[in-house]
C-alpha atoms as a PDB file:
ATOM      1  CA  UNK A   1     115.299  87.635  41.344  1.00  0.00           C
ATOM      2  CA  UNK A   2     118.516  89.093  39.531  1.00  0.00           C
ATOM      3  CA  UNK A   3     121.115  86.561  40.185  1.00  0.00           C
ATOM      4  CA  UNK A   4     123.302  90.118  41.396  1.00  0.00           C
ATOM      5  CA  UNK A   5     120.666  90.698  43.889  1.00  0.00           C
ATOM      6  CA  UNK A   6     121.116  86.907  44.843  1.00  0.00           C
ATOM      7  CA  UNK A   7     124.828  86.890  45.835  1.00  0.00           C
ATOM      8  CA  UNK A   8     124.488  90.236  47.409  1.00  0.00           C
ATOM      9  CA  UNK A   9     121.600  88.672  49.859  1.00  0.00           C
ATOM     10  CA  UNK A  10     123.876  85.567  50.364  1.00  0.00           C
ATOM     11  CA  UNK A  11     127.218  87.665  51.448  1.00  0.00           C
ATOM     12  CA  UNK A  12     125.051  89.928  53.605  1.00  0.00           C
ATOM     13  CA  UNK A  13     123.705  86.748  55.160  1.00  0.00           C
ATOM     14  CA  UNK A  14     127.318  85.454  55.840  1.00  0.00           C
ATOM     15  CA  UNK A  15     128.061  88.363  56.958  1.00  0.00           C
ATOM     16  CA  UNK A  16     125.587  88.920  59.501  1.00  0.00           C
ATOM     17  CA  UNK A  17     126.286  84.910  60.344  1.00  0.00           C
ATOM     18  CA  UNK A  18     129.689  85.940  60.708  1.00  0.00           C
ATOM     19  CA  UNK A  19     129.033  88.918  63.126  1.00  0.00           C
ATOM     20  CA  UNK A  20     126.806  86.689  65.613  1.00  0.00           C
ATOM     21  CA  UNK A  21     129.673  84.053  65.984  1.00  0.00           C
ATOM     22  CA  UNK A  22     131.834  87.512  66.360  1.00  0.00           C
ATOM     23  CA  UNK A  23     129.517  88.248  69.199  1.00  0.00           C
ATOM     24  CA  UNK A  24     129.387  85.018  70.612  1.00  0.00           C
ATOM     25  CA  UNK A  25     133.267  84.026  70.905  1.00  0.00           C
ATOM     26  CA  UNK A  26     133.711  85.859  73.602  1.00  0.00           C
ATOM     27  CA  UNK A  27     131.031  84.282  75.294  1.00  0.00           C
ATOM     28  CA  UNK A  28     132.761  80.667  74.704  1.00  0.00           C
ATOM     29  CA  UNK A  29     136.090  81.941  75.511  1.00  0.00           C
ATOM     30  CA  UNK A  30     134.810  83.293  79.123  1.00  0.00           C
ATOM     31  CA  UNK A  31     133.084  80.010  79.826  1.00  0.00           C
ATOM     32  CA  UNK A  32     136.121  78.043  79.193  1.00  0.00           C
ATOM     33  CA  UNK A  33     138.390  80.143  81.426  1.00  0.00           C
ATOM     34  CA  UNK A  34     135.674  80.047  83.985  1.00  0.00           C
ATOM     35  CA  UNK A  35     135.325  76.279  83.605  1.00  0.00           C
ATOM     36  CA  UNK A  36     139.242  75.665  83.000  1.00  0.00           C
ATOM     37  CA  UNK A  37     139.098  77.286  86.528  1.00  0.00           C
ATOM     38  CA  UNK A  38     136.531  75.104  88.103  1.00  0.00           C
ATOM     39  CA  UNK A  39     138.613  72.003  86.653  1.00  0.00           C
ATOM     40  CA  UNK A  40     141.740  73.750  88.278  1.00  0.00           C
ATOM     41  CA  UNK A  41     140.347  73.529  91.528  1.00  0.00           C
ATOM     42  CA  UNK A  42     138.605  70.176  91.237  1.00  0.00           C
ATOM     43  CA  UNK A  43     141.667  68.756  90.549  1.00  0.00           C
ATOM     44  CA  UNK A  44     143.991  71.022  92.862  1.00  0.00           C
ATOM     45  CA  UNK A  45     145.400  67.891  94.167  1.00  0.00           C
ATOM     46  CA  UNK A  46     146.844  67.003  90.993  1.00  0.00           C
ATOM     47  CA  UNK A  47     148.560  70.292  90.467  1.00  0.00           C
ATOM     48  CA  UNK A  48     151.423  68.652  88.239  1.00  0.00           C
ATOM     49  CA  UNK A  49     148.743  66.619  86.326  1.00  0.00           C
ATOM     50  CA  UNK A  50     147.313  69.962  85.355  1.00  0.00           C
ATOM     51  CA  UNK A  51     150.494  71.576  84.320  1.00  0.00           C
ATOM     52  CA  UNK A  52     151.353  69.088  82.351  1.00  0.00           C
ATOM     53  CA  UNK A  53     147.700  69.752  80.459  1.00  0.00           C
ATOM     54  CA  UNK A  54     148.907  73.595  80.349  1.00  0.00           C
ATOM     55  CA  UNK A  55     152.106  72.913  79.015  1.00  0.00           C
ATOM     56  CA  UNK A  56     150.934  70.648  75.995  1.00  0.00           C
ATOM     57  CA  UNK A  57     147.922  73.087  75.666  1.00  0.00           C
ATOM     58  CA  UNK A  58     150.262  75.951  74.961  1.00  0.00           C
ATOM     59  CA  UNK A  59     152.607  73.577  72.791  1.00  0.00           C
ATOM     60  CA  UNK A  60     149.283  73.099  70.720  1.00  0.00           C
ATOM     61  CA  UNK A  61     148.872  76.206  70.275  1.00  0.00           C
ATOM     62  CA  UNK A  62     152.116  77.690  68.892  1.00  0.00           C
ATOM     63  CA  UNK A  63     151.841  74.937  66.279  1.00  0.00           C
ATOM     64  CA  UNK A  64     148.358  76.430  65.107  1.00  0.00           C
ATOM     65  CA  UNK A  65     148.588  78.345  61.417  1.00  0.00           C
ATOM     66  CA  UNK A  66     148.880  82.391  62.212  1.00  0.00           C
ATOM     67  CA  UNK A  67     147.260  82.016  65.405  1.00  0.00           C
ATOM     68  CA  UNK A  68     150.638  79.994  66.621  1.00  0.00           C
ATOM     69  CA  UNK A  69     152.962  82.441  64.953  1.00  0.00           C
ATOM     70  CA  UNK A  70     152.159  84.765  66.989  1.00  0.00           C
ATOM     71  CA  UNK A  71     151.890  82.810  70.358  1.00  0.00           C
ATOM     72  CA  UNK A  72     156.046  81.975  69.279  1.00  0.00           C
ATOM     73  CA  UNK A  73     156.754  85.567  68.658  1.00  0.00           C
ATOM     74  CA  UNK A  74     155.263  86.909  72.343  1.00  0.00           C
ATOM     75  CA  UNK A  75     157.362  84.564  73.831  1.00  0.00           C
ATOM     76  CA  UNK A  76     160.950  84.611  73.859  1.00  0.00           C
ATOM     77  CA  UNK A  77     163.716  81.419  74.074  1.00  0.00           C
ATOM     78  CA  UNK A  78     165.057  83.001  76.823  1.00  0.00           C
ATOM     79  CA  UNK A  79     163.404  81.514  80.307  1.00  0.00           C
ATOM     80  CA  UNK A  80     160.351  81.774  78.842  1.00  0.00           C
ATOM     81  CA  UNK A  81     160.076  85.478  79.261  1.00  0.00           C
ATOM     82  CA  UNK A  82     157.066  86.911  77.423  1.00  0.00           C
ATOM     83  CA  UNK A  83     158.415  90.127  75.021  1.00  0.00           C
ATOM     84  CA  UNK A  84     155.180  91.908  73.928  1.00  0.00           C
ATOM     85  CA  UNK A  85     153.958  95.741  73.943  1.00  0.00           C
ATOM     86  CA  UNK A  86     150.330  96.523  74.584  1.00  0.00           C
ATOM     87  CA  UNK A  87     149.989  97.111  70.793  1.00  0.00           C
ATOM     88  CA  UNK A  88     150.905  93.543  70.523  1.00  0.00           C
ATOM     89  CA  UNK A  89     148.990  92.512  72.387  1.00  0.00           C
ATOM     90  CA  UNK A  90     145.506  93.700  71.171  1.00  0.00           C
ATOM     91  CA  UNK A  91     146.796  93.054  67.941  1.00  0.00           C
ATOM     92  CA  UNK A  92     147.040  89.201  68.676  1.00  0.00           C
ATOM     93  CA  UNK A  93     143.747  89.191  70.262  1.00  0.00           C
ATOM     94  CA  UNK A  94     142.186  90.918  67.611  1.00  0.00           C
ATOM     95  CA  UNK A  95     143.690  88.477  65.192  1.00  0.00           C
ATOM     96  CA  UNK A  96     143.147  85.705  67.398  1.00  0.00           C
ATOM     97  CA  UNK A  97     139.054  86.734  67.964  1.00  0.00           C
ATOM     98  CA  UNK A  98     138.609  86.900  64.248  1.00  0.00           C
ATOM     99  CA  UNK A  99     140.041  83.722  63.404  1.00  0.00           C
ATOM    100  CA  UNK A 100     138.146  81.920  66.160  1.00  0.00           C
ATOM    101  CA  UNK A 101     134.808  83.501  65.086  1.00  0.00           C
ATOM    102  CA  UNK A 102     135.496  82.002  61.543  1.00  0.00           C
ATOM    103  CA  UNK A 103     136.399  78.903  62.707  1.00  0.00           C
ATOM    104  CA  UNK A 104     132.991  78.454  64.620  1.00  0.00           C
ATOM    105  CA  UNK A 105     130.917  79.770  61.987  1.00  0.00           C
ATOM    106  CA  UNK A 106     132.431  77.063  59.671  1.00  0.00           C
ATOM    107  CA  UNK A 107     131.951  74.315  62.141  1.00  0.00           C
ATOM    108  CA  UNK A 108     128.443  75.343  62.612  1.00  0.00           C
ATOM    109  CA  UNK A 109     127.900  75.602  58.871  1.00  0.00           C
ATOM    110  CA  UNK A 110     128.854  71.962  58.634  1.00  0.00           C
ATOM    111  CA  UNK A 111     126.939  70.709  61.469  1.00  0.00           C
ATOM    112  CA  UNK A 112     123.914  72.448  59.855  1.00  0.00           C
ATOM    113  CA  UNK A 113     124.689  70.718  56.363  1.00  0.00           C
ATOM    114  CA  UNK A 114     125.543  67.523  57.810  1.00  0.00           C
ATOM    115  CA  UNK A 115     122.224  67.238  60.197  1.00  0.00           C
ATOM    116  CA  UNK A 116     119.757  69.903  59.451  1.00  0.00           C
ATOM    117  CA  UNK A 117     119.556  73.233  60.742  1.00  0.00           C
ATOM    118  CA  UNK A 118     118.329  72.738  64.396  1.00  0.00           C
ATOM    119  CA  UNK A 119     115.629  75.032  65.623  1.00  0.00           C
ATOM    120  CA  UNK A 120     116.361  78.363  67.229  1.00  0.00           C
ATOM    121  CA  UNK A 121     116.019  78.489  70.807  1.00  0.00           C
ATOM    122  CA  UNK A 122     113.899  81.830  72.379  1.00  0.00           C
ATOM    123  CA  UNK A 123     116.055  84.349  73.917  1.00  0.00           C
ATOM    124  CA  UNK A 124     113.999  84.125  77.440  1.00  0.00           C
ATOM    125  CA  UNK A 125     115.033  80.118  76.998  1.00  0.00           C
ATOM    126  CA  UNK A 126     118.759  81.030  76.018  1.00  0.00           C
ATOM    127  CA  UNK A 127     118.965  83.469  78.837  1.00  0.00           C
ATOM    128  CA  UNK A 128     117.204  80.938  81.319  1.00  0.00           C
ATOM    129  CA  UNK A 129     119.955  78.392  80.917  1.00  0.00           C
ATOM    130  CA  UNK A 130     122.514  80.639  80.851  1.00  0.00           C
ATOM    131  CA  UNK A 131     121.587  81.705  84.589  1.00  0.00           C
ATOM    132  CA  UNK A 132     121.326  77.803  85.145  1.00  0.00           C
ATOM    133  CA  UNK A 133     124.716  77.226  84.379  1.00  0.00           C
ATOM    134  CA  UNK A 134     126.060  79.911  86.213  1.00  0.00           C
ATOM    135  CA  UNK A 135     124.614  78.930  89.489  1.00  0.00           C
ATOM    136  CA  UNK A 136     125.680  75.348  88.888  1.00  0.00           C
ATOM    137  CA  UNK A 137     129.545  77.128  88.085  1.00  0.00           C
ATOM    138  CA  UNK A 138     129.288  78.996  91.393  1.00  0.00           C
ATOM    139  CA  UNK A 139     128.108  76.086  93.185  1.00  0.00           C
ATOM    140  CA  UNK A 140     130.988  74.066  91.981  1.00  0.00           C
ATOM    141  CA  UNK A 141     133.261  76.742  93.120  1.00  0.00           C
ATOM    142  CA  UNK A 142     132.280  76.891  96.281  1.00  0.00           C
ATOM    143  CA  UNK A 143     131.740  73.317  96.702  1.00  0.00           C
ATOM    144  CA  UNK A 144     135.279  72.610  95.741  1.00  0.00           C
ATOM    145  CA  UNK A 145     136.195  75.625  98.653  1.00  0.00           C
ATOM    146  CA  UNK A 146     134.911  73.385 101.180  1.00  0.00           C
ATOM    147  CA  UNK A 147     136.271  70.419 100.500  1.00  0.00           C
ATOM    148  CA  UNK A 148     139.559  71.549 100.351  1.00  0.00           C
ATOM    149  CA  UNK A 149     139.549  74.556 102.593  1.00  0.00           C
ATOM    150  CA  UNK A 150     143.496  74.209 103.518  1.00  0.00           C
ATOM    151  CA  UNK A 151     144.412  74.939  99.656  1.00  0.00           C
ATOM    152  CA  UNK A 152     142.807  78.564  99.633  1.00  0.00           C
ATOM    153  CA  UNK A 153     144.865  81.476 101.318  1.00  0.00           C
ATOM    154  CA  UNK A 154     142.837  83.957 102.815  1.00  0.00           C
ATOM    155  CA  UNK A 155     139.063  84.120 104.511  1.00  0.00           C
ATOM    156  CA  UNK A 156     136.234  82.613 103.136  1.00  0.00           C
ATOM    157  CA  UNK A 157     134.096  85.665 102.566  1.00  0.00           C
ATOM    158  CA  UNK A 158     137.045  87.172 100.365  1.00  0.00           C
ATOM    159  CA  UNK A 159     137.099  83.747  98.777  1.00  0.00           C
ATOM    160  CA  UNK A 160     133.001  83.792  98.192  1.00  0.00           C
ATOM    161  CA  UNK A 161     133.255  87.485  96.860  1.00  0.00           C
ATOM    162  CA  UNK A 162     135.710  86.575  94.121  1.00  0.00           C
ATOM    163  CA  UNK A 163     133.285  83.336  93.076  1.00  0.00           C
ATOM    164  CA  UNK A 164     130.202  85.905  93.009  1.00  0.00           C
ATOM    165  CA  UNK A 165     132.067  88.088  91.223  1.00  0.00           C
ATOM    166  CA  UNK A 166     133.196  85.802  88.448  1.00  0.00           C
ATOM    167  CA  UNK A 167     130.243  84.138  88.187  1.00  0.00           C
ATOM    168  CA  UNK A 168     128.804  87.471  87.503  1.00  0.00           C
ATOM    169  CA  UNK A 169     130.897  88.548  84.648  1.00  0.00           C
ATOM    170  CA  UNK A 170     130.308  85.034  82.595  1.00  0.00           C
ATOM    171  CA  UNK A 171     126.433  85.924  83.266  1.00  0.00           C
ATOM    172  CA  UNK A 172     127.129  89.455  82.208  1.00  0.00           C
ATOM    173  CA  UNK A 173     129.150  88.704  79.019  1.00  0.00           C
ATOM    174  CA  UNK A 174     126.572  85.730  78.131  1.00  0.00           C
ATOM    175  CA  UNK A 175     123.610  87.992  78.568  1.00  0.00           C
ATOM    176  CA  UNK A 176     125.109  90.802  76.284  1.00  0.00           C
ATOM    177  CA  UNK A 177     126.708  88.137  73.587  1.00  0.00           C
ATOM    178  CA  UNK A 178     123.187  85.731  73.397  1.00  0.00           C
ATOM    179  CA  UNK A 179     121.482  88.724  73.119  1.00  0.00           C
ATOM    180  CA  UNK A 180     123.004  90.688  70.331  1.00  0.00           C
ATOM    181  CA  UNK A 181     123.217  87.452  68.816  1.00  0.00           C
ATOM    182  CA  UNK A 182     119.697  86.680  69.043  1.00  0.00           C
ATOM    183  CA  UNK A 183     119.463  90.030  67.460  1.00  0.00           C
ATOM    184  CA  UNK A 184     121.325  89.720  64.373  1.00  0.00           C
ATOM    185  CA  UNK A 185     119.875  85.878  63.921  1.00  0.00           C
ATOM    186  CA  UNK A 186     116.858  88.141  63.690  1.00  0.00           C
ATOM    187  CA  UNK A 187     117.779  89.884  60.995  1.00  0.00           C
ATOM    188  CA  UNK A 188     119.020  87.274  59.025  1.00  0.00           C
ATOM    189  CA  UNK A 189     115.820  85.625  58.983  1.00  0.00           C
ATOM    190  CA  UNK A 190     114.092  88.378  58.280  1.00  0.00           C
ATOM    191  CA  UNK A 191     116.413  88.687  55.159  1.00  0.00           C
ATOM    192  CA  UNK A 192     115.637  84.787  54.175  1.00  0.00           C
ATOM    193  CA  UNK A 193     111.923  85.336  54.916  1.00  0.00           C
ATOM    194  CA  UNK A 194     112.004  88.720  52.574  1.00  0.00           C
ATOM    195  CA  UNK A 195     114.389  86.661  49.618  1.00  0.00           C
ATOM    196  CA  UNK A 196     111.520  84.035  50.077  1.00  0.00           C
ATOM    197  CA  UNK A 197     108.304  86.409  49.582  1.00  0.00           C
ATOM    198  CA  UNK A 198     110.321  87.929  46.575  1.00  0.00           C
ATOM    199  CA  UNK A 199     110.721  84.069  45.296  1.00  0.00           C
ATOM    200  CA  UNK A 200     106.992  83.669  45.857  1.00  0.00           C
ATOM    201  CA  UNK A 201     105.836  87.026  43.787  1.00  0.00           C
ATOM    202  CA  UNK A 202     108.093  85.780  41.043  1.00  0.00           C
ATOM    203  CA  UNK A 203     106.530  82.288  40.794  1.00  0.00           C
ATOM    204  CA  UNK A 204     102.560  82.629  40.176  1.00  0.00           C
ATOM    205  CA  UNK A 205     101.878  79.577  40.870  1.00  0.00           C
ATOM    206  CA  UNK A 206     103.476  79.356  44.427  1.00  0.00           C
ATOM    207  CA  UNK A 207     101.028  79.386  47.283  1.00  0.00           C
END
């Protein structure tokens, strides 16, 4: 194999590595709102407690590189009044999506080099324990309803709605995310399998 050909195989492989961590940020990022809100509740009796969190959470990130820069420039010294056009906005998020993608690819790139690649789950098996964990997320939602039924405003079937409903969108956004995912894991190992064959051809005496 030309060493050309090489390099161009190994960026299009980090690129489509990059893409499925593109794909599956989102994912991440609506399982930690939904499970920052299940903590919420849990612990509404320590509502300063979690605050507090909040607060030095959001101090974190303003000191992150670019990320934070931005995060200080939506928000302004004055009462803590957030100073941002929809332009800003999306551009922060865009910013913040691609950063965040990169960041995971690298830590899974190390993990991998430190321990092995792990073996692939199936997508029936990915999509399995996705619905898993969303039942046990609704059931901790409403679990923490009834114990502390004198914290919630409003009735209980308006309350039940809103846990269906946002237990619906994490299983929605999983579904789509594992699923492209799975996809483009697909076609990366179709490219190693392909770079390996051509490997093979050019060594006669590879079995």
């Amino acid at each position: 194999m030309q060493p050309n050909h090489q390099i161009l195989k190994t960026v299009l492989s980090l690129g489509l590595n990059y893409m499925r961590w593109m794909q599956l940020t989102p994912m991440l990022i609506t399982w930690g709102v939904a499970l920052a809100m299940l903590a919420a509740l849990t612990l509404i009796n320590f509502q300063e407690q979690v605050f507090s969190v909040l607060e030095t959470l959001l101090r974190w990130l303003t000191q992150l590189p670019i990320v934070g820069g931005y995060v200080n420039e939506m928000m302004s010294d004055q009462g803590g009044e957030i100073h941002a056009t929809t332009g800003d906005f999306k551009s922060f998020l865009l910013k913040a999506w691609s950063i965040l993608s990169l960041a995971f690819m690298l830590v899974s790139m190390a993990i991998s080099a430190a321990f092995g690649p792990f073996q692939p789950w199936t997508l029936k098996r990915k999509l399995l324990f996705t619905s898993l964990s969303v039942l046990l997320l609704l059931a901790g939602l409403v679990f923490n309803y009834y114990v502390n039924t004198q914290a919630f405003n409003g009735k209980a079937s308006g309350w039940m709605l809103n846990f269906s409903l946002m237990s619906l969108a994490v299983f929605l956004v999983s579904t789509y995310c594992l699923s492209v995912s799975h996809f483009l894991r697909f076609l990366d190992n179709a490219l190693l399998r392909n770079e390996v064959a051509e490997y093979a051809d050019a060594k006669p005496g590879v079995d």
